[in-house]
Structure formats: structure tokens, C-alpha cells
Protein backbone atom coordinates (compact mmCIF):
# COMPACT_ATOMS: atom_id res chain seq x y z
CA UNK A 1 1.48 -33.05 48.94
CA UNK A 2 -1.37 -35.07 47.28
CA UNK A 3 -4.75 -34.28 46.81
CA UNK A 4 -6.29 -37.77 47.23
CA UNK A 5 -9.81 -38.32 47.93
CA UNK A 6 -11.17 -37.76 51.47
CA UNK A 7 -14.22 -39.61 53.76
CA UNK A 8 -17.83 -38.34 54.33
CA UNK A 9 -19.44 -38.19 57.37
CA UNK A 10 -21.14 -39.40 59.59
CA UNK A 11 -20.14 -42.42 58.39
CA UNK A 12 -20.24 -45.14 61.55
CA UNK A 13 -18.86 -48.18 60.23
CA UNK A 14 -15.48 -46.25 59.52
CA UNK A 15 -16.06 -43.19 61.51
CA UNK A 16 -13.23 -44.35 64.53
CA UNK A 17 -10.84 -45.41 61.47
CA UNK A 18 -10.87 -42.04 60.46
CA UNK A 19 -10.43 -40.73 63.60
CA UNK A 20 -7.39 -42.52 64.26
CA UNK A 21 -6.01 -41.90 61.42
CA UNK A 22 -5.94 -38.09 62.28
CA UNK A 23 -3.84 -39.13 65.61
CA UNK A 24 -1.18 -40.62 63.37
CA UNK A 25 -2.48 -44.45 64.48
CA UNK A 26 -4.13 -47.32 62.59
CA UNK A 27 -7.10 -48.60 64.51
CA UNK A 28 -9.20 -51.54 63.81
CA UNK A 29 -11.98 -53.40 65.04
CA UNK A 30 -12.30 -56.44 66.82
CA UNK A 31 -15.33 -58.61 67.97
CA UNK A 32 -15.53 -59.10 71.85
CA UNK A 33 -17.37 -62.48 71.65
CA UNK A 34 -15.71 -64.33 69.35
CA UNK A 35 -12.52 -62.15 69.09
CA UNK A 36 -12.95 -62.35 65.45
CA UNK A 37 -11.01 -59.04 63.44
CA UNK A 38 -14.02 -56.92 61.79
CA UNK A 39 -12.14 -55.44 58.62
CA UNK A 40 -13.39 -53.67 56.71
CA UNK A 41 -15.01 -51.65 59.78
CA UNK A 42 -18.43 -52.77 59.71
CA UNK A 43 -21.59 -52.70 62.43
CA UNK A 44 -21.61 -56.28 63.39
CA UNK A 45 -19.43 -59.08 63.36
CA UNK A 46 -19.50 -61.04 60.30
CA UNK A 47 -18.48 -64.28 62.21
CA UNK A 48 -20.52 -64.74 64.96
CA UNK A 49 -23.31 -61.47 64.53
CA UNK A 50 -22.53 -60.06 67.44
CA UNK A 51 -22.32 -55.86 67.31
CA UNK A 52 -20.30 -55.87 70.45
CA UNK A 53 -17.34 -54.61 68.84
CA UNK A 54 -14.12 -52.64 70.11
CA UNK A 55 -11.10 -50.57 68.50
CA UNK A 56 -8.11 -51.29 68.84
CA UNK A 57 -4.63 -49.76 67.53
CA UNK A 58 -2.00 -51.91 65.62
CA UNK A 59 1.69 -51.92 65.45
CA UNK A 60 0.90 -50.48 62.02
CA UNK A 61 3.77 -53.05 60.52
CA UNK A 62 3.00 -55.95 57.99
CA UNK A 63 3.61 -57.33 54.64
CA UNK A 64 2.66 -57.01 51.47
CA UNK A 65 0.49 -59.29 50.21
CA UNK A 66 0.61 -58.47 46.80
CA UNK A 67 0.85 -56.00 44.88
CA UNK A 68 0.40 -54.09 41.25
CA UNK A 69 1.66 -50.84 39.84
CA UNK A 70 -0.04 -47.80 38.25
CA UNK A 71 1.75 -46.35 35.41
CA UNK A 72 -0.62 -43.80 34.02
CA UNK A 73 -3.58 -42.45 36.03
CA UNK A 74 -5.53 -39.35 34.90
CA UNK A 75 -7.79 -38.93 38.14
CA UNK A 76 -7.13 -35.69 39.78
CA UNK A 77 -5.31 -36.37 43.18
CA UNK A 78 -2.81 -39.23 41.39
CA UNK A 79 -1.86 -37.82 37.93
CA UNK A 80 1.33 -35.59 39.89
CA UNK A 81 2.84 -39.27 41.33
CA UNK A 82 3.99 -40.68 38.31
CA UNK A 83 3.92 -44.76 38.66
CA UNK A 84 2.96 -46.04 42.13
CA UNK A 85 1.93 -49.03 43.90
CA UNK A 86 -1.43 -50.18 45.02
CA UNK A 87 -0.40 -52.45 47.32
CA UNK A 88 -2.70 -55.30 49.67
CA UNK A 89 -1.01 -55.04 53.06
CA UNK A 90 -1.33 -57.92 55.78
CA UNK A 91 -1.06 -56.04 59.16
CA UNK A 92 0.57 -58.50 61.80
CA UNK A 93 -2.49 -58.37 64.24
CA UNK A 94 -4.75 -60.10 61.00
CA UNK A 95 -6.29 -57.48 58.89
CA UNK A 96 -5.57 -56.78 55.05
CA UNK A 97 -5.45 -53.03 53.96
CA UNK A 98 -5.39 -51.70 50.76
CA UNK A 99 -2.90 -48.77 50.64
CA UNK A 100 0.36 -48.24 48.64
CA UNK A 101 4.23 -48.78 49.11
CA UNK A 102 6.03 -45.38 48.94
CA UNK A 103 9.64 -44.55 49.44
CA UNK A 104 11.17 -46.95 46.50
CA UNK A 105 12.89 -45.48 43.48
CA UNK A 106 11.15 -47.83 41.68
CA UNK A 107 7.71 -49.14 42.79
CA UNK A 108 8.01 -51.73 39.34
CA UNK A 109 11.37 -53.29 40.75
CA UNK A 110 11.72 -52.05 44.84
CA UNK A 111 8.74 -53.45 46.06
CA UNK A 112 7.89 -57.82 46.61
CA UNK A 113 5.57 -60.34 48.04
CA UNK A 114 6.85 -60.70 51.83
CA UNK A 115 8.66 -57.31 51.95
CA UNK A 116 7.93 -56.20 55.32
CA UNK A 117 6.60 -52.94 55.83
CA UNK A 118 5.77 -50.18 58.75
CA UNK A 119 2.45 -47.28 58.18
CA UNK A 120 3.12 -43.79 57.92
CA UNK A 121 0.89 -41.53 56.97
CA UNK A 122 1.15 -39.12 54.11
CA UNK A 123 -0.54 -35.43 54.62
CA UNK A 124 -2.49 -34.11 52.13
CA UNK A 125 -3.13 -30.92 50.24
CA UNK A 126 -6.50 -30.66 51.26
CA UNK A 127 -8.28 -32.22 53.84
CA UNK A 128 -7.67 -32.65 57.65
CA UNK A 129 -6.88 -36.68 57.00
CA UNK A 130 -3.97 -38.22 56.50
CA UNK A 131 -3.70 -41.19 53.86
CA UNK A 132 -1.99 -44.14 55.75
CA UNK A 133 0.78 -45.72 53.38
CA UNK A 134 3.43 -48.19 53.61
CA UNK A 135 7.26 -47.75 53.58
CA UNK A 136 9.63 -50.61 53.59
CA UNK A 137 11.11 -51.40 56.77
């Protein structure tokens, strides 16, 4: 298992992110005046102003949007994965995520623009939160 960084709380804006994340679910927020997507989790929505703002869960499946692959990393947490993707994922309900493809033999050659892809999320070594990734579907 990894050992990749963990949040800080409190923390509001991402707080019910977080929390979700720990019941195996991707949750984002979404603005109830406009209907406007707020991600990155913030306090207000950056469309209209509003801060009436509610969570919501998403299918957790996508695309990637693009992508880019690290080779040689010497930050503790990432040195044990060897190359792996850092990966820009468009969720289907409208939010981008930054995350990373897993489950190719080859993150240089197994992974595209347009692959489609579902969450799952990855347990860690330490820490009670889960790292949501993507696997191809």
C-alpha cells in the first residue's frame, strides 16, 4: 500500500470531499442558484457568488483529459511505484480531477486522451483516507 500524503483538518472547503471519500464515494459540490459545479470545493460559488451550495455524489466514471507520466520521483509516498500517471480526469457530471490511471502495464503506452475510466479508491499505509484513482473501464 502507498504512503501518499493525507488532508488537514478542519479544513471546510474540502472537509465533505474527504468525508466521502472515506465511504468509498466521490462527492462534489454544486451551486443551488445557478446550478453551476463548484470544483475545486470552495465556500461560494465562483459563478454567480452565491454560498448556497450542496454535495452531491457522482457516478465516479469519466475520461481522461490528458495526461503525463512520472518516471522518477524521490518524494517519500511515490518512490515504491515506479513510473505512473498523473492523469486530469473529466467526471461525466462536469468536474475535472486530478488523480492517476492505475491498473495498466504500462502507464507510457496503456493509457490515452478519451480512454474512459471508472474511480476506485486505493487504501493507504497510513492514514484513514483513501486516495481516489482511476482504472480503465
Amino acid at each position: 500500500m502507498p504512503k501518499r500524503p493525507q488532508p488537514r483538518f478542519p479544513e471546510p472547503n474540502t472537509e465533505p470531499y474527504w468525508n466521502g471519500v472515506k465511504e468509498r464515494e466521490l462527492r462534489y459540490p454544486v451551486c443551488t442558484v445557478c446550478d453551476q459545479v463548484v470544483f475545486t470545493p470552495r465556500m461560494h460559488c465562483p459563478a454567480c457568488g452565491a454560498r448556497d451550495l450542496e454535495w452531491r455524489t457522482s457516478s465516479g466514471e469519466g475520461t481522461v483529459y490528458t495526461f503525463s507520466v512520472v518516471r522518477q520521483n524521490r518524494m517519500p509516498g511515490f518512490i515504491d511505484l515506479g513510473a505512473y500517471s498523473v492523469a486530469y480526469i473529466d467526471l461525466d457530471e462536469g468536474f475535472r480531477l486530478l488523480s492517476s490511471v492505475v491498473g495498466v502495464d504500462d502507464p507510457t503506452r496503456d493509457i490515452h486522451i478519451g480512454q474512459r475510466v471508472r474511480v476506485e479508491f486505493e487504501e493507504q499505509e497510513e492514514g484513514e483516507y483513501p486516495i481516489p484513482v482511476f482504472r480503465p473501464v
